[in-house]
Protein backbone atom coordinates (compact mmCIF):
# COMPACT_ATOMS: atom_id res chain seq x y z
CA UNK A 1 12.76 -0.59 18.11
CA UNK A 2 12.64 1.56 21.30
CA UNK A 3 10.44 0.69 24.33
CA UNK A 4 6.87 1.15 23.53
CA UNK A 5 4.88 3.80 25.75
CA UNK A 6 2.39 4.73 22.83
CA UNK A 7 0.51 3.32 20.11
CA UNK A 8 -1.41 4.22 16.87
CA UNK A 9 -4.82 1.89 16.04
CA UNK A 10 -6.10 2.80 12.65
CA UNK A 11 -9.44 0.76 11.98
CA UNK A 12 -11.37 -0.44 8.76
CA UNK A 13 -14.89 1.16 9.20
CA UNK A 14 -17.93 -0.84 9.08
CA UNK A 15 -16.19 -4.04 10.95
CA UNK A 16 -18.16 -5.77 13.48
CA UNK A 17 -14.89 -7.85 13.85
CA UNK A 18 -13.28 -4.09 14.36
CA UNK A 19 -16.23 -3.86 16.96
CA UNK A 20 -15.58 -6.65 18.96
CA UNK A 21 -11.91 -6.49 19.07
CA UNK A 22 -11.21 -2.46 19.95
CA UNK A 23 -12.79 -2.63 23.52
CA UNK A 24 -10.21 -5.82 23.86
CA UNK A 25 -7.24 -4.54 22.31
CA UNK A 26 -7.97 -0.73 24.35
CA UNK A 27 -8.03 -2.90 27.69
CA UNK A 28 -4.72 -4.75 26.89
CA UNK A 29 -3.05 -1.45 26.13
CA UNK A 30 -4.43 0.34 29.13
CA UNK A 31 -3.51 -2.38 31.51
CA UNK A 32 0.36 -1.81 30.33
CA UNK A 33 0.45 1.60 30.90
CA UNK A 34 0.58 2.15 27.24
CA UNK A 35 -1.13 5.99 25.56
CA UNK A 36 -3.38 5.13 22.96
CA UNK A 37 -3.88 7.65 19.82
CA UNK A 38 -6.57 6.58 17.45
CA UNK A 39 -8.68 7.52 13.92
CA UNK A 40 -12.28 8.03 14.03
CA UNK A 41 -13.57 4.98 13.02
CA UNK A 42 -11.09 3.20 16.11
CA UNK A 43 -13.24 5.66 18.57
CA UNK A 44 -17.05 4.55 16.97
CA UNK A 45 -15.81 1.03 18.24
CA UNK A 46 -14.60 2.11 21.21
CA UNK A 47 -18.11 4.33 21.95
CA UNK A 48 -16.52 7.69 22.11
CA UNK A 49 -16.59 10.41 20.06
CA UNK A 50 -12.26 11.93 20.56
CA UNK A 51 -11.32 10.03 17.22
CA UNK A 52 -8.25 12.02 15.36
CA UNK A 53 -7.46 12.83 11.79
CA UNK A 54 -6.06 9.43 10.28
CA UNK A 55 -2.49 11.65 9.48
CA UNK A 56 -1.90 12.25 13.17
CA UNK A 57 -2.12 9.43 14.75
CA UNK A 58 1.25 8.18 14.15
CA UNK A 59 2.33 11.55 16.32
CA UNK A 60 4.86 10.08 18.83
CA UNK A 61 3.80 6.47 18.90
CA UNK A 62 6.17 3.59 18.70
CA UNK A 63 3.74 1.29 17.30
CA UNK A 64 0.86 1.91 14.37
CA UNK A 65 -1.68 -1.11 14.96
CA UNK A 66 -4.03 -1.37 11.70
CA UNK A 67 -7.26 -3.05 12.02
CA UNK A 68 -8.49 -4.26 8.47
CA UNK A 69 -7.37 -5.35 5.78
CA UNK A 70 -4.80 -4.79 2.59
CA UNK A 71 -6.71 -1.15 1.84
CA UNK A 72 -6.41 -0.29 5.25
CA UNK A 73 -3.21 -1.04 5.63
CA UNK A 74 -2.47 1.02 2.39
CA UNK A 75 -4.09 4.03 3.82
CA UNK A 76 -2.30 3.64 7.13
CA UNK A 77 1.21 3.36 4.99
CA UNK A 78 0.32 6.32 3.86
CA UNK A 79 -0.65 8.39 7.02
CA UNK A 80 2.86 7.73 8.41
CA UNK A 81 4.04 10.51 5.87
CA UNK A 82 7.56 9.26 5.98
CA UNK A 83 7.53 8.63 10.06
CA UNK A 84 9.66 5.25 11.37
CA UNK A 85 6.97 3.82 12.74
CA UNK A 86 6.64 -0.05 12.26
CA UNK A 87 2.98 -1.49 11.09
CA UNK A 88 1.23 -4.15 13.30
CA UNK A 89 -1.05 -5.13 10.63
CA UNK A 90 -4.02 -7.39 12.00
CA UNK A 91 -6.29 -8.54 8.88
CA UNK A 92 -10.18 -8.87 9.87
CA UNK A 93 -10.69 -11.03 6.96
CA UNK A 94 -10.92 -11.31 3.22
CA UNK A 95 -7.51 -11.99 1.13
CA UNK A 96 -4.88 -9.71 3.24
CA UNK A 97 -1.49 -10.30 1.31
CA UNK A 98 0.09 -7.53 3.81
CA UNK A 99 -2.23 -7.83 6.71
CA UNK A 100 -0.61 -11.12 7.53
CA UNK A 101 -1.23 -11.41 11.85
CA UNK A 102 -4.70 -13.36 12.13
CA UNK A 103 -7.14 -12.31 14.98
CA UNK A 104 -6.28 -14.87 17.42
CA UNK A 105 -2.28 -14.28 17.03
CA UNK A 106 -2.96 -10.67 18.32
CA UNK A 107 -2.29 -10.64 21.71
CA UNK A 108 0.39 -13.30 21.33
CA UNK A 109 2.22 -11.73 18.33
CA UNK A 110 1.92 -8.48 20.86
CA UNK A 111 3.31 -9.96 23.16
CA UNK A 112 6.59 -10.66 21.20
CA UNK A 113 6.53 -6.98 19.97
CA UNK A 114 6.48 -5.01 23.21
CA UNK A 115 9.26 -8.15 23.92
CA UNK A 116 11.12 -6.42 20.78
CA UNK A 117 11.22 -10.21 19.47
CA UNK A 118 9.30 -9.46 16.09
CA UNK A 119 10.55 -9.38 12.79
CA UNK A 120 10.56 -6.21 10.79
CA UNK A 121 10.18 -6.66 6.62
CA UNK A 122 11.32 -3.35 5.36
CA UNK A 123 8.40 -2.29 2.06
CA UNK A 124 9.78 0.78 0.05
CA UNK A 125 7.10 3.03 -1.36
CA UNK A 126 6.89 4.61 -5.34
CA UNK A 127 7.10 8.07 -5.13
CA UNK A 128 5.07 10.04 -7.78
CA UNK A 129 5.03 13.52 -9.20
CA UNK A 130 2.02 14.74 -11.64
CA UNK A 131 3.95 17.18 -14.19
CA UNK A 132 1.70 19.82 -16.12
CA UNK A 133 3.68 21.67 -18.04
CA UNK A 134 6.93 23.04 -16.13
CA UNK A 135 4.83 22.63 -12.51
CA UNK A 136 5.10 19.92 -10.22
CA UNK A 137 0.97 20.05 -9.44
CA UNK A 138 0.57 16.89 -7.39
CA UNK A 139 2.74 14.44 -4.99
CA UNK A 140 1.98 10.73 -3.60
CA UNK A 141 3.59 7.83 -1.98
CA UNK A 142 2.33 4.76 -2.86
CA UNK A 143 2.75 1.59 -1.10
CA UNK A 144 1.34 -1.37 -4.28
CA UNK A 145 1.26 1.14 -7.55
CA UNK A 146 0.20 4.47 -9.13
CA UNK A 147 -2.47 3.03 -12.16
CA UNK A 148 -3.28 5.18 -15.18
CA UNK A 149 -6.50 4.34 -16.56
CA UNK A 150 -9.34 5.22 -18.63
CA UNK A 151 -12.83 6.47 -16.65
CA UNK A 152 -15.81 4.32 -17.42
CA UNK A 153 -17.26 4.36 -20.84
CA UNK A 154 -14.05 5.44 -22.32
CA UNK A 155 -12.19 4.35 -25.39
CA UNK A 156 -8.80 3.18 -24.78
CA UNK A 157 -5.84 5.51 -23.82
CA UNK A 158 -2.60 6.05 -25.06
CA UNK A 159 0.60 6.40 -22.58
CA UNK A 160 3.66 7.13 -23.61
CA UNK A 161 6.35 5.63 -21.88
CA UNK A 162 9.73 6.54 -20.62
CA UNK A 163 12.42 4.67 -18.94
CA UNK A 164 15.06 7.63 -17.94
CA UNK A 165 15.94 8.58 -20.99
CA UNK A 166 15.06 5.46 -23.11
CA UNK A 167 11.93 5.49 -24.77
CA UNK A 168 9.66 2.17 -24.36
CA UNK A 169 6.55 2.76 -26.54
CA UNK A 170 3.11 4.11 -26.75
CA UNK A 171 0.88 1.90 -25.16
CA UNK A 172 -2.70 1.78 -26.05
CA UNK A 173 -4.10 -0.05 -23.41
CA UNK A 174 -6.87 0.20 -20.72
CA UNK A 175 -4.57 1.45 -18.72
CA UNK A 176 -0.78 1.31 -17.20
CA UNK A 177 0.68 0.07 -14.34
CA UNK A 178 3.88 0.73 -11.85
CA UNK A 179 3.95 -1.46 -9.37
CA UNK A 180 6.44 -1.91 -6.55
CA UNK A 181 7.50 -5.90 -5.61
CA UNK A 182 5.06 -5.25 -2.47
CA UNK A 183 2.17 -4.35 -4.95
CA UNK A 184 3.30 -6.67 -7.75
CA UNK A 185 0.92 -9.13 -5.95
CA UNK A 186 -1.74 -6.85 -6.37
CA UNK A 187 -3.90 -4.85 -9.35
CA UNK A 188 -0.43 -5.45 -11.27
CA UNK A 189 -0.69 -9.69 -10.63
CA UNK A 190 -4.65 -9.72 -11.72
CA UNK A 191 -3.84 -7.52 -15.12
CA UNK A 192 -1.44 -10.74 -15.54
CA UNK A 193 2.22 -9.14 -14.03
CA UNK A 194 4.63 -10.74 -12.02
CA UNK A 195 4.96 -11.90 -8.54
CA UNK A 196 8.20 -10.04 -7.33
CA UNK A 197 9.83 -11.39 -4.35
CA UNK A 198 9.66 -8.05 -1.72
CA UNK A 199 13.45 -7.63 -1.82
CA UNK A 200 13.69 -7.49 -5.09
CA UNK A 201 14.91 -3.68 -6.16
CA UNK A 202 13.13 -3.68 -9.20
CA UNK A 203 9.38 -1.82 -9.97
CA UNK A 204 7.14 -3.53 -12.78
CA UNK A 205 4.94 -1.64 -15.83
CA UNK A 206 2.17 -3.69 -16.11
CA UNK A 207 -0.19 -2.99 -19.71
CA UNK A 208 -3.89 -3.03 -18.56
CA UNK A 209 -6.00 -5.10 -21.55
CA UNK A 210 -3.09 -3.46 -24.25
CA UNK A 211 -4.25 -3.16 -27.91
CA UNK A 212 -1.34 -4.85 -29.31
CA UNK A 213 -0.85 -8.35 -27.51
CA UNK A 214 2.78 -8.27 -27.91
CA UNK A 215 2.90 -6.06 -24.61
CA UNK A 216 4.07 -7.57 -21.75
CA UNK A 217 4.81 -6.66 -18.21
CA UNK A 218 8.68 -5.12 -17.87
CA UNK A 219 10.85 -5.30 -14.77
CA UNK A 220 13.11 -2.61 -14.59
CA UNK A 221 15.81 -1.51 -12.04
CA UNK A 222 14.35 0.09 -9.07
CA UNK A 223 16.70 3.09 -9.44
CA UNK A 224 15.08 3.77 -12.43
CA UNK A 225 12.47 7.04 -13.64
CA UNK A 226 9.09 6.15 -15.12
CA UNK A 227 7.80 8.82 -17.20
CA UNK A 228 4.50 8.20 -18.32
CA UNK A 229 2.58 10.78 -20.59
CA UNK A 230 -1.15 10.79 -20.93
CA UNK A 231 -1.92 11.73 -24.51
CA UNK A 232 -5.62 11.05 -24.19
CA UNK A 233 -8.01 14.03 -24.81
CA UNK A 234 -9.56 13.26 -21.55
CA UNK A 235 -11.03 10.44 -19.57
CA UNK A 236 -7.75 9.72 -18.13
CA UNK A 237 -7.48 9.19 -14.20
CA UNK A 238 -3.98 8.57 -11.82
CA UNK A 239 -5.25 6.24 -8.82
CA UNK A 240 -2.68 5.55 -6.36
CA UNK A 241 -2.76 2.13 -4.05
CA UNK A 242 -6.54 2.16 -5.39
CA UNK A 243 -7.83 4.72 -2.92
CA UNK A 244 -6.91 8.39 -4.07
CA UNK A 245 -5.72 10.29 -7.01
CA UNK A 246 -7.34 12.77 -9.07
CA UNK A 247 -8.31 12.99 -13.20
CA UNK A 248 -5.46 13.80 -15.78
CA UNK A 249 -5.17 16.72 -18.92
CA UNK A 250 -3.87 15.72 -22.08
CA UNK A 251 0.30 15.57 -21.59
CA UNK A 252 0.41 15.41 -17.93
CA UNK A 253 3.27 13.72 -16.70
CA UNK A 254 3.53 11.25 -13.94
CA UNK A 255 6.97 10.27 -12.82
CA UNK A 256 7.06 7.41 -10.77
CA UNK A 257 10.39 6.33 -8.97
CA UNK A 258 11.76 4.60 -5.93
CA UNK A 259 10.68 6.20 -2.37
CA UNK A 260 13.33 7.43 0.08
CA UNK A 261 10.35 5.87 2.66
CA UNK A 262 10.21 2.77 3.35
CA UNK A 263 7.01 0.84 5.63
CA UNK A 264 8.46 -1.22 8.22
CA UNK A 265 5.81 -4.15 8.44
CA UNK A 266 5.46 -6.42 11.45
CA UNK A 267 5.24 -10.25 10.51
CA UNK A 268 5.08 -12.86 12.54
CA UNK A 269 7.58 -15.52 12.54
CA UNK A 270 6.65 -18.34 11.24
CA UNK A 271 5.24 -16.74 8.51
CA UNK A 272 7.57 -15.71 5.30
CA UNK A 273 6.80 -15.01 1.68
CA UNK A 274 6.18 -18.41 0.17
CA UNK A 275 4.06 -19.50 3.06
CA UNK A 276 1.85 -16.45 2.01
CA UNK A 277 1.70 -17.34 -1.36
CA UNK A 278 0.65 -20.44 -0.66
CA UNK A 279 -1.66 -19.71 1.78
CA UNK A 280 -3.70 -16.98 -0.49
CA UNK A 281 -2.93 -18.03 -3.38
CA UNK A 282 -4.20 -21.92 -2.90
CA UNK A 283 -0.93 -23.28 -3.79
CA UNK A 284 0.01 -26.78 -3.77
CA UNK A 285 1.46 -28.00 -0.29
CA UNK A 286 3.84 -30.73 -0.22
């Protein structure tokens, strides 16, 4: 990673921990020399009111601090639209599979960055495309999944599932999901999937509640095209990483395959995969 002159703080609003901390961290920076861009929420901590759009603050930085946890993280994945920026992911609390760099390791685990002595784990995103008819009417990156589900109140839907040109089935289910290994630990674990070890080049359909019990989560190759058609009349909706997305017609298709991004995620040292498992996941320790 080149030298550091300017950083990128994205904050989760409504954090007195976010509170406390930005005058800190802004003081730290400052005292290095180091520009500061940050999102509105970052500046209502800070007590001014010069806050940018959360999709330009990564704009030239070498660094994109995120102040939160796992959601914010997922929006700030996002925001980097495909910029090589690494993520300094700090998590304020709550579960934080990603968010891995605890409050008091901060300034130390800093430290070690601007040093260029961290350790980089490489997360590639699902891109998806939202097919009506012939037109390509939508396009996300995800960072944990793209979920197909039914709105509230509805009856179940059916999705009919491709795997390039192979045929799966028609699930009738709650809902469907495509998770990458980074989100396997995510909506995909809790609807029963499996834990995929972040290297892994695989991406996981996850049934949500399915009708017919025999369906099971499926790992397939991550080079491979997920075609999933909505043949619901309506109360269909495509969420992506949980926080955006928009309501789907009867035989839109959403095509869901490996990113050309990846999110380069800061974690400290000591720390790897297993240790987080066990950590959040209340594991047995030897």
């Amino acid at each position: 990673m080149p030298d550091i002159s300017a950083v990128g703080i994205l904050s989760k609003p409504g954090s007195s921990a976010a509170g406390k901390l930005v005058p800190q961290l802004l003081e730290w920076l400052e005292k290095r020399g180091v520009a500061i861009r940050y999102d509105s929420n970052t500046a209502v901590y800070a007590g001014v009111s010069n806050g940018l759009p959360r999709e330009q603050v990564p704009d030239g930085v070498q660094l994109l601090i995120v102040l939160g946890g796992d959601g914010t993280l997922l929006a700030g994945a996002r925001a980097l639209g495909g910029r090589d920026v690494p993520i300094f992911a700090v998590n304020l609390g709550g579960l934080g599979f990603l968010t891995a760099i605890t409050v008091d390791e901060l300034f130390p685990e800093l430290e070690r960055a601007f040093r260029n002595e961290h350790r980089i784990a490489p997360r590639r995103m699902l891109h998806c495309e939202l097919m009506r008819g012939d037109r390509v009417v939508a396009q996300y990156e995800a960072l944990n999944d793209a979920v197909l589900t039914k709105a509230a109140m509805a009856r179940m839907i059916d999705i009919e599932t491709y795997v390039d040109a192979h045929f799966v089935c028609a699930y009738k289910a709650d809902g469907l999901i495509v998770a990458t290994p980074t989100g396997s630990t995510a909506y995909s674990l809790s609807a029963g999937g499996p834990i995929i070890f972040p290297s892994v080049d695989a991406l996981c359909i996850t049934p949500i509640c399915p009708h017919t019990l025999t369906n099971r989560p499926v790992l397939v190759p991550g080079s491979s095209s997920i075609q999933l058609t909505n043949l619901a009349a309506d109360s269909t909706y495509l969420t992506i990483d949980g926080q955006i997305g928009e309501p789907l017609a009867h035989g839109d298709r959403v095509i869901c395959r490996a990113s050309t991004h990846f999110v380069q995620l800061i974690r400290p040292p000591r720390m790897l995969f297993f240790d987080v498992l066990r950590a959040k996941l209340k594991w047995g320790e030897r």
